[in-house]
N, C-alpha and C. Protein backbone atom coordinates (compact mmCIF):
# COMPACT_ATOMS: atom_id res chain seq x y z
N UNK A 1 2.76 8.16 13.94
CA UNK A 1 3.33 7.96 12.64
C UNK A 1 4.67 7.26 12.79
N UNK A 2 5.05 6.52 11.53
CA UNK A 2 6.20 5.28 11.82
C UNK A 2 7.15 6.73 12.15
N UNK A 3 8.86 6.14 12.31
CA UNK A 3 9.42 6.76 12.09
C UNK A 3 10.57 7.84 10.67
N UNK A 4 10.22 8.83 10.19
CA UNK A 4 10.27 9.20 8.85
C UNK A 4 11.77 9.34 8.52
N UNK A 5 12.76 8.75 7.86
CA UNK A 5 14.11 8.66 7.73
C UNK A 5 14.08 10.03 6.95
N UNK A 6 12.94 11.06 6.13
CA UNK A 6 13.11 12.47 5.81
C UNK A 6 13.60 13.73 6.53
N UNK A 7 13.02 13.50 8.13
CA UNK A 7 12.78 14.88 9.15
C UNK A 7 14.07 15.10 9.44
N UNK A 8 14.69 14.35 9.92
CA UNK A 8 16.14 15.07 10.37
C UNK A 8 16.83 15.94 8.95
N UNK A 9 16.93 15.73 7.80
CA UNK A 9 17.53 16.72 6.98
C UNK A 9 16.22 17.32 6.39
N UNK A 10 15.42 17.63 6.59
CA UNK A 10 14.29 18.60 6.22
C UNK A 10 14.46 19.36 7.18
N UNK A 11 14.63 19.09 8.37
CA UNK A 11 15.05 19.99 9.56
C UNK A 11 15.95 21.17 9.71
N UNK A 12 16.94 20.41 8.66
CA UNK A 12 17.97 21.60 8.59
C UNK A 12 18.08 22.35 7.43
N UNK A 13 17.12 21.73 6.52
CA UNK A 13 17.61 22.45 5.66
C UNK A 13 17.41 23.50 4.63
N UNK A 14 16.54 24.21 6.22
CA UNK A 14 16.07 25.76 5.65
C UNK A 14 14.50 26.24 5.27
N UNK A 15 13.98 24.88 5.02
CA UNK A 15 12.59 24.80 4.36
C UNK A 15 11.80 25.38 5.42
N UNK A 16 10.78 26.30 4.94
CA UNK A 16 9.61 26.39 5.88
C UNK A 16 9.29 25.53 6.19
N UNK A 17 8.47 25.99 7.81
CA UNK A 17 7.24 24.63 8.59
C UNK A 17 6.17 23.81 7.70
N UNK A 18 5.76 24.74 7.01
CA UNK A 18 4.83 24.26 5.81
C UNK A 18 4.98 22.90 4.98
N UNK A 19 6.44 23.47 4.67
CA UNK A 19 6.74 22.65 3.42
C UNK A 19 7.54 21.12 3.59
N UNK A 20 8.54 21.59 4.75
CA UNK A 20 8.67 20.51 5.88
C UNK A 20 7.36 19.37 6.17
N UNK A 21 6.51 20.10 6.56
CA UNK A 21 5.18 19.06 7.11
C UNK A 21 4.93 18.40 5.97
N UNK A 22 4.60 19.15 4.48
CA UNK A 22 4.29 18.40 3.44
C UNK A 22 5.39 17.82 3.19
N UNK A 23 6.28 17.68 3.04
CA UNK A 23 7.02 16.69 2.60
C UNK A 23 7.07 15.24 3.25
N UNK A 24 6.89 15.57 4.48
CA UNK A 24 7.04 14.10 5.77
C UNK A 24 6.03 13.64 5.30
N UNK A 25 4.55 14.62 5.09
CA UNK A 25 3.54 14.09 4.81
C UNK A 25 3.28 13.35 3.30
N UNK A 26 3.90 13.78 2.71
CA UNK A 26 3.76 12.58 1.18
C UNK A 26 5.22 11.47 1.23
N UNK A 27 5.82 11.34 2.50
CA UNK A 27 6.53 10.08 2.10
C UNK A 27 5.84 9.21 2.30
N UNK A 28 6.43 7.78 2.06
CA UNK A 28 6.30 6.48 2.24
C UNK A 28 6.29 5.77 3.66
N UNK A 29 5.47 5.14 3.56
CA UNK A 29 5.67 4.29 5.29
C UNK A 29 5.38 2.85 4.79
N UNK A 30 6.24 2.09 4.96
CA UNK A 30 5.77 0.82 4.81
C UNK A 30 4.51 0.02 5.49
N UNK A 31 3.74 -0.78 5.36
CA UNK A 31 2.54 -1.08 5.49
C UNK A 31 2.49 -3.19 5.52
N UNK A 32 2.52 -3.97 6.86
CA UNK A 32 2.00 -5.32 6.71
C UNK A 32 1.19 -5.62 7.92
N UNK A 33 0.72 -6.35 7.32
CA UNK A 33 -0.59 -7.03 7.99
C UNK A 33 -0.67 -8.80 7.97
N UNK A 34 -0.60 -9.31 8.97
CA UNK A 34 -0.73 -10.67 8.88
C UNK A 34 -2.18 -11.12 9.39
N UNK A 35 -2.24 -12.71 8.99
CA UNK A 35 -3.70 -13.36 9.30
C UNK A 35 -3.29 -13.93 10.62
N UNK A 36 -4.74 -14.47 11.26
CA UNK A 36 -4.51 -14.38 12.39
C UNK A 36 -3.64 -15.43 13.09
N UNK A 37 -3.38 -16.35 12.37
CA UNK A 37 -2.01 -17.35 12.48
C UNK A 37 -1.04 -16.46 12.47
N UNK A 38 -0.37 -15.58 12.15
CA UNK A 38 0.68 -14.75 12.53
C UNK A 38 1.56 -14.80 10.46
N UNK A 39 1.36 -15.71 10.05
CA UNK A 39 1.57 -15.75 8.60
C UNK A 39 1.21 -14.31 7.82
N UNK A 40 2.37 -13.58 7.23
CA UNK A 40 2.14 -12.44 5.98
C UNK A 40 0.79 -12.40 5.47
N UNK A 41 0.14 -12.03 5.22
CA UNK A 41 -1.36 -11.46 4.74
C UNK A 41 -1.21 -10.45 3.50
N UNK A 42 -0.21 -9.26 4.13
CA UNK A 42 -0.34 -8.05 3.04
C UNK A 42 1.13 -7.71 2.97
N UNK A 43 1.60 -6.84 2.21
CA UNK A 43 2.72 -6.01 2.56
C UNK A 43 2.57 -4.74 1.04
N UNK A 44 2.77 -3.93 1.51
CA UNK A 44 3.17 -2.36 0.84
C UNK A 44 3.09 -1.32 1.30
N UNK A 45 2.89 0.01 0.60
CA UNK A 45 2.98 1.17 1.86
C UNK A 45 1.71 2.09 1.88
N UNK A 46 1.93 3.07 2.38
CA UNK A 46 1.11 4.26 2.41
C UNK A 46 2.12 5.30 2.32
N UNK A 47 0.96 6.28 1.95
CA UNK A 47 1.69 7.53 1.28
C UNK A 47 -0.34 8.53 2.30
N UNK A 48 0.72 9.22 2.97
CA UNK A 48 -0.64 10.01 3.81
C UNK A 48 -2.23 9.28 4.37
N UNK A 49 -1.78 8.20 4.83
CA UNK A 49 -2.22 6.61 5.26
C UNK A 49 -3.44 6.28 4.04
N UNK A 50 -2.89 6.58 2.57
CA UNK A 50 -3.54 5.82 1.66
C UNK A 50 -2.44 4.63 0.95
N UNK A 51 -3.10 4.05 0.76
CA UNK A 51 -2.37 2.68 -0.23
C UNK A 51 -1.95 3.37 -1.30
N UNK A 52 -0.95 3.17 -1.26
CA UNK A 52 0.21 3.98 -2.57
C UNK A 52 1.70 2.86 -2.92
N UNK A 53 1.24 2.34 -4.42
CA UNK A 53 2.72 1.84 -5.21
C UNK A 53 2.61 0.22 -4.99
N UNK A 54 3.04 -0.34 -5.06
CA UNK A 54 3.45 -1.79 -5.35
C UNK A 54 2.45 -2.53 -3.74
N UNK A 55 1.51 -3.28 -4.01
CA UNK A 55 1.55 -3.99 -3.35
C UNK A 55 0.80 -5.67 -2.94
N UNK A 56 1.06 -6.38 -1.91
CA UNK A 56 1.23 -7.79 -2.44
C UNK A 56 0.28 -8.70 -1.51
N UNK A 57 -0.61 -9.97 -1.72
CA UNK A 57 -1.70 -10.19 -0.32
C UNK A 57 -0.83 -11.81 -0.46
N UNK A 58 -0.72 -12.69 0.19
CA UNK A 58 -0.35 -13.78 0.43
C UNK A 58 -1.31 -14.95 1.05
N UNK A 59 -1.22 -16.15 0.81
CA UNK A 59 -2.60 -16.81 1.37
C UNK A 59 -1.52 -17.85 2.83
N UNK A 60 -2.29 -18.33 3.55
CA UNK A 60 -1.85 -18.59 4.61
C UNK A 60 -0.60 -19.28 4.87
N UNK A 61 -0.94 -19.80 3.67
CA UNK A 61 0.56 -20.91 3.63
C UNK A 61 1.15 -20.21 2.43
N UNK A 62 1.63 -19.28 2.30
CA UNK A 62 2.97 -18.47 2.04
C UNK A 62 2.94 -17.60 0.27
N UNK A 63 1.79 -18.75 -0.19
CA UNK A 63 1.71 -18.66 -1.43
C UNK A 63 1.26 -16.88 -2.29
N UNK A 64 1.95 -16.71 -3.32
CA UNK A 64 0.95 -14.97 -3.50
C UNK A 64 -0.15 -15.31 -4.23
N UNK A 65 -1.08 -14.40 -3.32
CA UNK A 65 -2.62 -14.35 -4.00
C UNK A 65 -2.85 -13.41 -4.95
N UNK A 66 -2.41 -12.38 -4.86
CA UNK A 66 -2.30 -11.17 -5.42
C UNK A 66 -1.90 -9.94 -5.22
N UNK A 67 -1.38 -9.44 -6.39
CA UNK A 67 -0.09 -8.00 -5.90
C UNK A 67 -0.53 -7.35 -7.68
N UNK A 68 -0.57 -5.97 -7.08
CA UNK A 68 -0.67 -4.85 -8.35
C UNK A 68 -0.23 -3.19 -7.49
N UNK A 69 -0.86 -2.17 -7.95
CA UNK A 69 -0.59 -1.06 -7.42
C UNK A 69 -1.68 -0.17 -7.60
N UNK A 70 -1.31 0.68 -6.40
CA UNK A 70 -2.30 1.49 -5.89
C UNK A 70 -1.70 3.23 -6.21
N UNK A 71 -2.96 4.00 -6.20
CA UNK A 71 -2.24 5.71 -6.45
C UNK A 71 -3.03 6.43 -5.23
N UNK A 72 -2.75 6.55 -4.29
CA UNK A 72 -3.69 7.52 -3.63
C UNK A 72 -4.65 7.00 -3.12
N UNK A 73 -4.80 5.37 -3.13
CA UNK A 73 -5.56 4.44 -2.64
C UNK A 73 -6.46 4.15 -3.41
N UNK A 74 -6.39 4.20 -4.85
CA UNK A 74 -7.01 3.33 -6.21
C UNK A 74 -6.02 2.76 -5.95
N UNK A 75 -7.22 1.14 -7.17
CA UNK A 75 -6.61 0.19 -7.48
C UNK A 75 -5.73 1.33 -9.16
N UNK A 76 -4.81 1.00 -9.85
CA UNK A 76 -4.14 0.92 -10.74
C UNK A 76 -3.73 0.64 -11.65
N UNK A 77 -3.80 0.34 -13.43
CA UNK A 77 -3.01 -0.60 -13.65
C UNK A 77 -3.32 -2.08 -13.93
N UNK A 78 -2.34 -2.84 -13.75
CA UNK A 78 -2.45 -4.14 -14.46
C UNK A 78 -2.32 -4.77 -12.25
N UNK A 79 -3.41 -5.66 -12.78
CA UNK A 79 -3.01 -6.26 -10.73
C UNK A 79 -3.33 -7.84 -11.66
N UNK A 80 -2.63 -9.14 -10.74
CA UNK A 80 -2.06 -10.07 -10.97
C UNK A 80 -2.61 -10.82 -10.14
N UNK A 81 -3.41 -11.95 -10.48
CA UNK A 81 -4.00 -13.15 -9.39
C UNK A 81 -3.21 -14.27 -9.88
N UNK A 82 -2.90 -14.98 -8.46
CA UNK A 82 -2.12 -16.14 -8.68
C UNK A 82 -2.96 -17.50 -8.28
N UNK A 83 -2.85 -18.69 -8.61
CA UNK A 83 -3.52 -20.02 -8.65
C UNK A 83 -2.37 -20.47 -7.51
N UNK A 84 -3.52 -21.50 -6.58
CA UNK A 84 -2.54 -21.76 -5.17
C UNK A 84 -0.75 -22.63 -5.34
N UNK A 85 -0.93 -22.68 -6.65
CA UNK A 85 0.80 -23.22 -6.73
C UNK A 85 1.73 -21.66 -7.03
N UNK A 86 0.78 -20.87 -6.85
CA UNK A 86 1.60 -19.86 -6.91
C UNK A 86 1.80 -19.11 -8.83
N UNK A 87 1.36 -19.53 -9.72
CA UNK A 87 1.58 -19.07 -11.20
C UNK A 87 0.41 -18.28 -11.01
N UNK A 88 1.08 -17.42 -12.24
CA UNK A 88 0.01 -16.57 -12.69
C UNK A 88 -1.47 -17.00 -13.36
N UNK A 89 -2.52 -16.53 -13.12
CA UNK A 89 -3.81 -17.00 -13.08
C UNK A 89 -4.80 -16.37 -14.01
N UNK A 90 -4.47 -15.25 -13.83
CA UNK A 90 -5.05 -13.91 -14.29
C UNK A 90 -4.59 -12.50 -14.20
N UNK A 91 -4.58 -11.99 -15.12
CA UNK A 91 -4.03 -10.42 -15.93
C UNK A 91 -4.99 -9.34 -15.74
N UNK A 92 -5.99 -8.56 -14.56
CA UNK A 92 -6.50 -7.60 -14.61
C UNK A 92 -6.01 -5.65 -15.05
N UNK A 93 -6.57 -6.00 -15.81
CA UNK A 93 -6.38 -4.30 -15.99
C UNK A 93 -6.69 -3.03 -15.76
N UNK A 94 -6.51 -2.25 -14.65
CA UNK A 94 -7.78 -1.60 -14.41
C UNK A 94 -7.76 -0.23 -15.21
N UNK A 95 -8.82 0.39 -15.71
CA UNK A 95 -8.88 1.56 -16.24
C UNK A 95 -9.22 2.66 -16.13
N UNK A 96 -10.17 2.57 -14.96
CA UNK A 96 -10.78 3.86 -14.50
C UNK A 96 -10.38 3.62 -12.57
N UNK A 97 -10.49 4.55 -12.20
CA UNK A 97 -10.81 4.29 -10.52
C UNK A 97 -12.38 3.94 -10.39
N UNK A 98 -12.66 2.54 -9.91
CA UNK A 98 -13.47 2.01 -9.22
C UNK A 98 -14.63 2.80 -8.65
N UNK A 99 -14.03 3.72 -7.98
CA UNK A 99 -14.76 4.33 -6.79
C UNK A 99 -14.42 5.60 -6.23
N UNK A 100 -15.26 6.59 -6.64
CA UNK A 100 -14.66 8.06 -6.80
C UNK A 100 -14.56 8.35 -5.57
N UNK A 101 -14.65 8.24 -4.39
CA UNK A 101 -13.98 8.69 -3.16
C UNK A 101 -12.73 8.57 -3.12
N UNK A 102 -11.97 7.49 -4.29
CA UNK A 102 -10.42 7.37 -3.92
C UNK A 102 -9.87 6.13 -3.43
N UNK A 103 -10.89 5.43 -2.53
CA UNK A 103 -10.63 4.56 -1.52
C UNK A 103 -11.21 2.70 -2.13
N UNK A 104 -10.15 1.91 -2.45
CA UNK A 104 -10.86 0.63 -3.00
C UNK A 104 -12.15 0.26 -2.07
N UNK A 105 -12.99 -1.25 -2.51
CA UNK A 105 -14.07 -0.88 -1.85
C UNK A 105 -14.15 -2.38 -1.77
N UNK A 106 -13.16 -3.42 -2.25
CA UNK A 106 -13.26 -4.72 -1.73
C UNK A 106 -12.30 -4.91 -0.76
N UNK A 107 -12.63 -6.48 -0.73
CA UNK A 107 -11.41 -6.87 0.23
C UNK A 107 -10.04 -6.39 -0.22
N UNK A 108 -9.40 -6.42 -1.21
CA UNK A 108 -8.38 -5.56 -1.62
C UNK A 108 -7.97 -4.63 -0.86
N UNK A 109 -8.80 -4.21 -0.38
CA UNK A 109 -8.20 -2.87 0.45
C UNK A 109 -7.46 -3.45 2.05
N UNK A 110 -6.24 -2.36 2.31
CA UNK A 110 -5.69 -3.04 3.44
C UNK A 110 -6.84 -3.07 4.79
N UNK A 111 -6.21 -3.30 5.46
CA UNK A 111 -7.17 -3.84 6.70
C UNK A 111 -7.09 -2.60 7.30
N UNK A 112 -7.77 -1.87 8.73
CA UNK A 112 -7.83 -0.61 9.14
C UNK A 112 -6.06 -0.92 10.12
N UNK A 113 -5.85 0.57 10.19
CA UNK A 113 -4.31 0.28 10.81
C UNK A 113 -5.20 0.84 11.90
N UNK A 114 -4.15 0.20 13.58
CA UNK A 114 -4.10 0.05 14.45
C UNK A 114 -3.14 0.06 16.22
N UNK A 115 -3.63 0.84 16.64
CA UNK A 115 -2.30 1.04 17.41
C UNK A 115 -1.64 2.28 16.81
C-alpha cells in the first residue's frame, strides 16, 4: 500500500486497532497509469483499491478523452467525452450503477494495479 500521510497521527491518537485500520483503510491513494509510450493514460484515486472521486483518461498525445467520477468503483453522475481538439463532445449522465457487483465493466475501468 502507497504511503498513508493518516497513520502517524492515528497512531497517537488513542484510537483503537480497529478503527485505526479502518480509517487508513477508507483513505485516498492516488492512482496513474500511462500507455505504453510512457504518455498519461489515466489519473485519479482509490479509496480501498476501488475507483473513488474525480477521475480523468487522456489520449496519447496529451489531449482529455474523458473524466467523470466514480463511488466505490461505479461510474457516477455526469462523465464528459471530449473530441480530439480537446472540447467537450458529449454530456453523459449516469443514473443507476451499471453493474451490481460495484465494479465498471468497460474500458473505463482503471487498468489492474501492479507491483
Amino acid at each position: 500500500m502507497a504511503h498513508c500521510p493518516l497513520a502517524p497521527s492515528l497512531l497517537s491518537s488513542g484510537a483503537s486497532q480497529l478503527e485505526r485500520s479502518k480509517r487508513i483503510t477508507e483513505s485516498t491513494e492516488p492512482y496513474r497509469h500511462h500507455h505504453k509510450d510512457g504518455s498519461l493514460w489515466v489519473v485519479g484515486q482509490l479509496r480501498a483499491g476501488q475507483a473513488d472521486g474525480y477521475w480523468e483518461w487522456f489520449r496519447k498525445d496529451g489531449t482529455k478523452l474523458r473524466s467523470g467520477h466514480f463511488s466505490k468503483g461505479v461510474q457516477v453522475g455526469e462523465w464528459t467525452t471530449y473530441d480530439k481538439a480537446g472540447k467537450v463532445y458529449k454530456v453523459t449522465t449516469i443514473r443507476k450503477a451499471a453493474v451490481p457487483s460495484g465494479q465498471p465493466a468497460d474500458w473505463r475501468r482503471p487498468p489492474p494495479l501492479t507491483g
